[in-house]
C-alpha atoms as a PDB file:
ATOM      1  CA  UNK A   1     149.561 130.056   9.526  1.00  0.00           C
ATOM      2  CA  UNK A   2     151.602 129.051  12.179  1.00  0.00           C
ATOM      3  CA  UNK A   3     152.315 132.321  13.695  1.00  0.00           C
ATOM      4  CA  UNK A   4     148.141 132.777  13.671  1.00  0.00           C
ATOM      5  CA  UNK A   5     147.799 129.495  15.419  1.00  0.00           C
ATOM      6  CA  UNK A   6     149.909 130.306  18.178  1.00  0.00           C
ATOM      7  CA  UNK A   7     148.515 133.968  18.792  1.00  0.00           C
ATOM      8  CA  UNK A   8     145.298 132.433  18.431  1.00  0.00           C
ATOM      9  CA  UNK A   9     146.398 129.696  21.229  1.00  0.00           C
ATOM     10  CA  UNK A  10     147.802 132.786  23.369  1.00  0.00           C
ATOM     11  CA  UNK A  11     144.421 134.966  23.456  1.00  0.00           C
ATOM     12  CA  UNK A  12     142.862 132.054  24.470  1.00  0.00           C
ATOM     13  CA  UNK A  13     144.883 130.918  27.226  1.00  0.00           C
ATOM     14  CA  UNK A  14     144.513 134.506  28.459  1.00  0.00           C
ATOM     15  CA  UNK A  15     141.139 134.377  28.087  1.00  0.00           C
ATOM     16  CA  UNK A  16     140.806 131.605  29.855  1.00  0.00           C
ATOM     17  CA  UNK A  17     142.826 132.805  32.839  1.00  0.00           C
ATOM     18  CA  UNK A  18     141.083 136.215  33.284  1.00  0.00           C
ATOM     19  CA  UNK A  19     137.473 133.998  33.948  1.00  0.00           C
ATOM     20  CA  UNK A  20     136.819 133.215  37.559  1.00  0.00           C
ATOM     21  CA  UNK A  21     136.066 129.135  37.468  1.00  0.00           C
ATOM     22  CA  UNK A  22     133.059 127.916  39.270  1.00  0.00           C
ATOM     23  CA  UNK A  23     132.483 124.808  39.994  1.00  0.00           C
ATOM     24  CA  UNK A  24     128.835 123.037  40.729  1.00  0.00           C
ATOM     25  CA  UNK A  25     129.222 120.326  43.603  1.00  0.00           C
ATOM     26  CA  UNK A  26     126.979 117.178  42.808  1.00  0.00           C
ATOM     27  CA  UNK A  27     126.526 116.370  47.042  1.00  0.00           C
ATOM     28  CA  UNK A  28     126.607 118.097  49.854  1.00  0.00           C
ATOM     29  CA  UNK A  29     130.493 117.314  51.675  1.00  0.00           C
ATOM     30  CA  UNK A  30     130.516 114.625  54.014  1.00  0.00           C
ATOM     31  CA  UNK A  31     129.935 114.944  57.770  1.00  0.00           C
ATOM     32  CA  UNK A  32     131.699 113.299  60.677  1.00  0.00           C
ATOM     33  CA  UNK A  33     129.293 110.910  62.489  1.00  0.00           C
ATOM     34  CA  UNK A  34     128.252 111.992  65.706  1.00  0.00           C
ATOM     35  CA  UNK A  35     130.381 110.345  68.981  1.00  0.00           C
ATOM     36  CA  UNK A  36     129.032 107.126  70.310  1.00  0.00           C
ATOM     37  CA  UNK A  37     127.376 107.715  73.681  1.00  0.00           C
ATOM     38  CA  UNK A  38     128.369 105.798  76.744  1.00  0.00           C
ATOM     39  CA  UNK A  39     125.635 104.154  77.129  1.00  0.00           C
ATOM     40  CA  UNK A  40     125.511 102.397  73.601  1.00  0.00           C
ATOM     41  CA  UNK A  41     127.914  99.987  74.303  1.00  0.00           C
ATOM     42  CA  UNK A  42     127.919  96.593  74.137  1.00  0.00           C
ATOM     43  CA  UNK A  43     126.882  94.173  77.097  1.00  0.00           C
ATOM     44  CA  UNK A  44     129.978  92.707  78.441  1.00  0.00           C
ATOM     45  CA  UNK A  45     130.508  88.834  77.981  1.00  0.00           C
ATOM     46  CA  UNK A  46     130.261  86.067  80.652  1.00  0.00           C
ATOM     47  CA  UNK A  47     132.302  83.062  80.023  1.00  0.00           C
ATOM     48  CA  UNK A  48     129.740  80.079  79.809  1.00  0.00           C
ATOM     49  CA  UNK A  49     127.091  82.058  79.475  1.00  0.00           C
ATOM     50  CA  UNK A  50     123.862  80.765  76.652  1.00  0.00           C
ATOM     51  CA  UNK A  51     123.486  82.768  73.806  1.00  0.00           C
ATOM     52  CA  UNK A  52     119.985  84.104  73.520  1.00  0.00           C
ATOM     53  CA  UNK A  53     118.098  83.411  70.073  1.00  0.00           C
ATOM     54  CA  UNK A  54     114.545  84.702  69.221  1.00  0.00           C
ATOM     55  CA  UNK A  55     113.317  82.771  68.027  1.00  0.00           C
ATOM     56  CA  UNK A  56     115.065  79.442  68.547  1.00  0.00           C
ATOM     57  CA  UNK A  57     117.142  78.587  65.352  1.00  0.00           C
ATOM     58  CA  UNK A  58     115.694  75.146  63.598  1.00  0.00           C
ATOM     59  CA  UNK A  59     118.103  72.623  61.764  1.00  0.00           C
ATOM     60  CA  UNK A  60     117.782  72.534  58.151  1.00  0.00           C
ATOM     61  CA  UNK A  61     117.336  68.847  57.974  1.00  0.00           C
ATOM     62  CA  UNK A  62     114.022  68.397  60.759  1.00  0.00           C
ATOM     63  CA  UNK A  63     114.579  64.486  62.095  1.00  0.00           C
ATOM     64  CA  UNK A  64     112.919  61.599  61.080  1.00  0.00           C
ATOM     65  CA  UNK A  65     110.405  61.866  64.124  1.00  0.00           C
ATOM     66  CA  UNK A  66     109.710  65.448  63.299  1.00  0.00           C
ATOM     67  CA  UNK A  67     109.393  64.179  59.644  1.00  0.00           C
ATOM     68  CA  UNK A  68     106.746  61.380  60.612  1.00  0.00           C
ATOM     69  CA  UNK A  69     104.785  64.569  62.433  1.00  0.00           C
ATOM     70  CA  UNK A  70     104.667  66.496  59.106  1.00  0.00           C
ATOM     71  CA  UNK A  71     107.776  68.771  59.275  1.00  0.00           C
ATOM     72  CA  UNK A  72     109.001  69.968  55.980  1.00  0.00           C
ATOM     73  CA  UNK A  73     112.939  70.784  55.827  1.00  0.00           C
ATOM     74  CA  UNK A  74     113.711  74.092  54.887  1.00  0.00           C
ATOM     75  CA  UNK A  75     115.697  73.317  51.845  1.00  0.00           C
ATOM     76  CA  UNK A  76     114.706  70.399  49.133  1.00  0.00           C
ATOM     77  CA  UNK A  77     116.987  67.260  48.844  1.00  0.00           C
ATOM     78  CA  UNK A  78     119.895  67.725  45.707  1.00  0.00           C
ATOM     79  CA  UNK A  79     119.081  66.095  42.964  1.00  0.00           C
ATOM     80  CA  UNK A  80     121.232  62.911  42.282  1.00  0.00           C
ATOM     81  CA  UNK A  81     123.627  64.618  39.307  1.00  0.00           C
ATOM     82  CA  UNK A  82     124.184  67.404  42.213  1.00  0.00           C
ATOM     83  CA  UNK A  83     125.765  64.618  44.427  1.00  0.00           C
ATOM     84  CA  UNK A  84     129.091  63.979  44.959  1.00  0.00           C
ATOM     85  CA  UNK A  85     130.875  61.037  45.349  1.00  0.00           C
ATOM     86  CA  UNK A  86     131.863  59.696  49.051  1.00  0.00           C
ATOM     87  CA  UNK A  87     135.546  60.818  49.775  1.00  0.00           C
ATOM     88  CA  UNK A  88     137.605  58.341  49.912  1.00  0.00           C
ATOM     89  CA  UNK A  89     139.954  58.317  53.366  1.00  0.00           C
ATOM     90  CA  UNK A  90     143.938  57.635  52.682  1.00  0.00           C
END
Protein backbone atom coordinates (compact mmCIF):
# COMPACT_ATOMS: atom_id res chain seq x y z
CA UNK A 1 0.00 0.00 0.00
CA UNK A 2 2.66 2.18 0.62
CA UNK A 3 4.57 1.75 -2.49
CA UNK A 4 0.91 2.59 -4.37
CA UNK A 5 0.60 5.70 -2.31
CA UNK A 6 3.74 7.10 -3.26
CA UNK A 7 3.49 6.26 -7.13
CA UNK A 8 0.14 7.51 -6.83
CA UNK A 9 1.65 10.87 -5.12
CA UNK A 10 4.39 10.87 -8.05
CA UNK A 11 1.84 10.79 -11.17
CA UNK A 12 0.24 13.42 -9.60
CA UNK A 13 2.89 15.75 -8.91
CA UNK A 14 3.78 15.21 -12.57
CA UNK A 15 0.59 15.83 -13.53
CA UNK A 16 0.40 18.71 -11.92
CA UNK A 17 3.63 20.14 -13.32
CA UNK A 18 2.94 19.37 -17.04
CA UNK A 19 -0.49 21.91 -16.67
CA UNK A 20 0.17 25.49 -17.56
CA UNK A 21 -1.39 27.52 -14.29
CA UNK A 22 -3.64 30.40 -14.98
CA UNK A 23 -4.52 32.61 -12.78
CA UNK A 24 -7.87 35.01 -12.84
CA UNK A 25 -6.96 38.61 -11.43
CA UNK A 26 -9.94 39.99 -9.24
CA UNK A 27 -8.86 44.06 -10.26
CA UNK A 28 -7.33 45.61 -12.74
CA UNK A 29 -3.30 46.51 -11.35
CA UNK A 30 -2.92 49.74 -9.89
CA UNK A 31 -1.91 52.91 -11.75
CA UNK A 32 0.46 55.68 -10.77
CA UNK A 33 -1.48 58.95 -10.25
CA UNK A 34 -0.94 61.43 -12.73
CA UNK A 35 1.91 64.42 -11.75
CA UNK A 36 0.55 67.40 -9.96
CA UNK A 37 0.50 70.40 -12.29
CA UNK A 38 2.19 73.63 -11.42
CA UNK A 39 -0.45 75.43 -11.12
CA UNK A 40 -2.31 73.31 -8.37
CA UNK A 41 -0.38 74.41 -5.69
CA UNK A 42 -1.14 75.86 -2.72
CA UNK A 43 -1.42 79.76 -2.10
CA UNK A 44 1.58 80.78 -0.22
CA UNK A 45 1.07 82.07 3.46
CA UNK A 46 1.32 85.68 4.77
CA UNK A 47 2.28 86.03 8.31
CA UNK A 48 -0.72 87.91 10.03
CA UNK A 49 -2.81 87.39 7.51
CA UNK A 50 -7.08 86.45 8.50
CA UNK A 51 -8.11 83.20 7.69
CA UNK A 52 -11.09 83.24 5.39
CA UNK A 53 -14.27 81.15 6.57
CA UNK A 54 -17.52 80.74 4.51
CA UNK A 55 -19.49 80.96 6.16
CA UNK A 56 -18.41 82.50 9.46
CA UNK A 57 -17.97 79.67 12.10
CA UNK A 58 -20.67 80.18 15.18
CA UNK A 59 -19.75 79.19 18.89
CA UNK A 60 -21.46 76.26 20.17
CA UNK A 61 -22.70 77.95 23.24
CA UNK A 62 -24.68 81.38 21.42
CA UNK A 63 -24.47 84.19 24.49
CA UNK A 64 -26.95 85.12 26.75
CA UNK A 65 -27.96 88.22 24.50
CA UNK A 66 -28.16 86.02 21.48
CA UNK A 67 -30.14 83.61 23.79
CA UNK A 68 -32.72 86.42 24.89
CA UNK A 69 -33.10 86.98 20.79
CA UNK A 70 -34.11 83.29 20.31
CA UNK A 71 -30.78 81.56 19.41
CA UNK A 72 -30.72 77.90 20.03
CA UNK A 73 -27.08 76.37 20.79
CA UNK A 74 -26.07 73.83 18.57
CA UNK A 75 -25.63 71.11 21.07
CA UNK A 76 -28.18 70.44 24.21
CA UNK A 77 -26.90 71.08 27.83
CA UNK A 78 -25.42 67.46 29.62
CA UNK A 79 -27.56 66.12 31.74
CA UNK A 80 -26.56 66.48 35.49
CA UNK A 81 -25.22 62.54 35.97
CA UNK A 82 -23.00 63.55 32.72
CA UNK A 83 -21.30 66.31 34.86
CA UNK A 84 -18.24 66.20 36.41
CA UNK A 85 -17.10 67.45 39.43
CA UNK A 86 -15.05 70.95 39.58
CA UNK A 87 -11.23 70.08 39.67
CA UNK A 88 -9.84 70.82 42.48
CA UNK A 89 -6.39 73.14 42.08
CA UNK A 90 -3.23 71.85 44.34
Amino acid sequence: MLVAGLTLTGFSLVSVARTDVQLAQATPPLQGSPAAAASDKPAESKPGGTRPTTPAPEPATPTTEAQKEGAKAALPTAPPEKMAPPIEQK
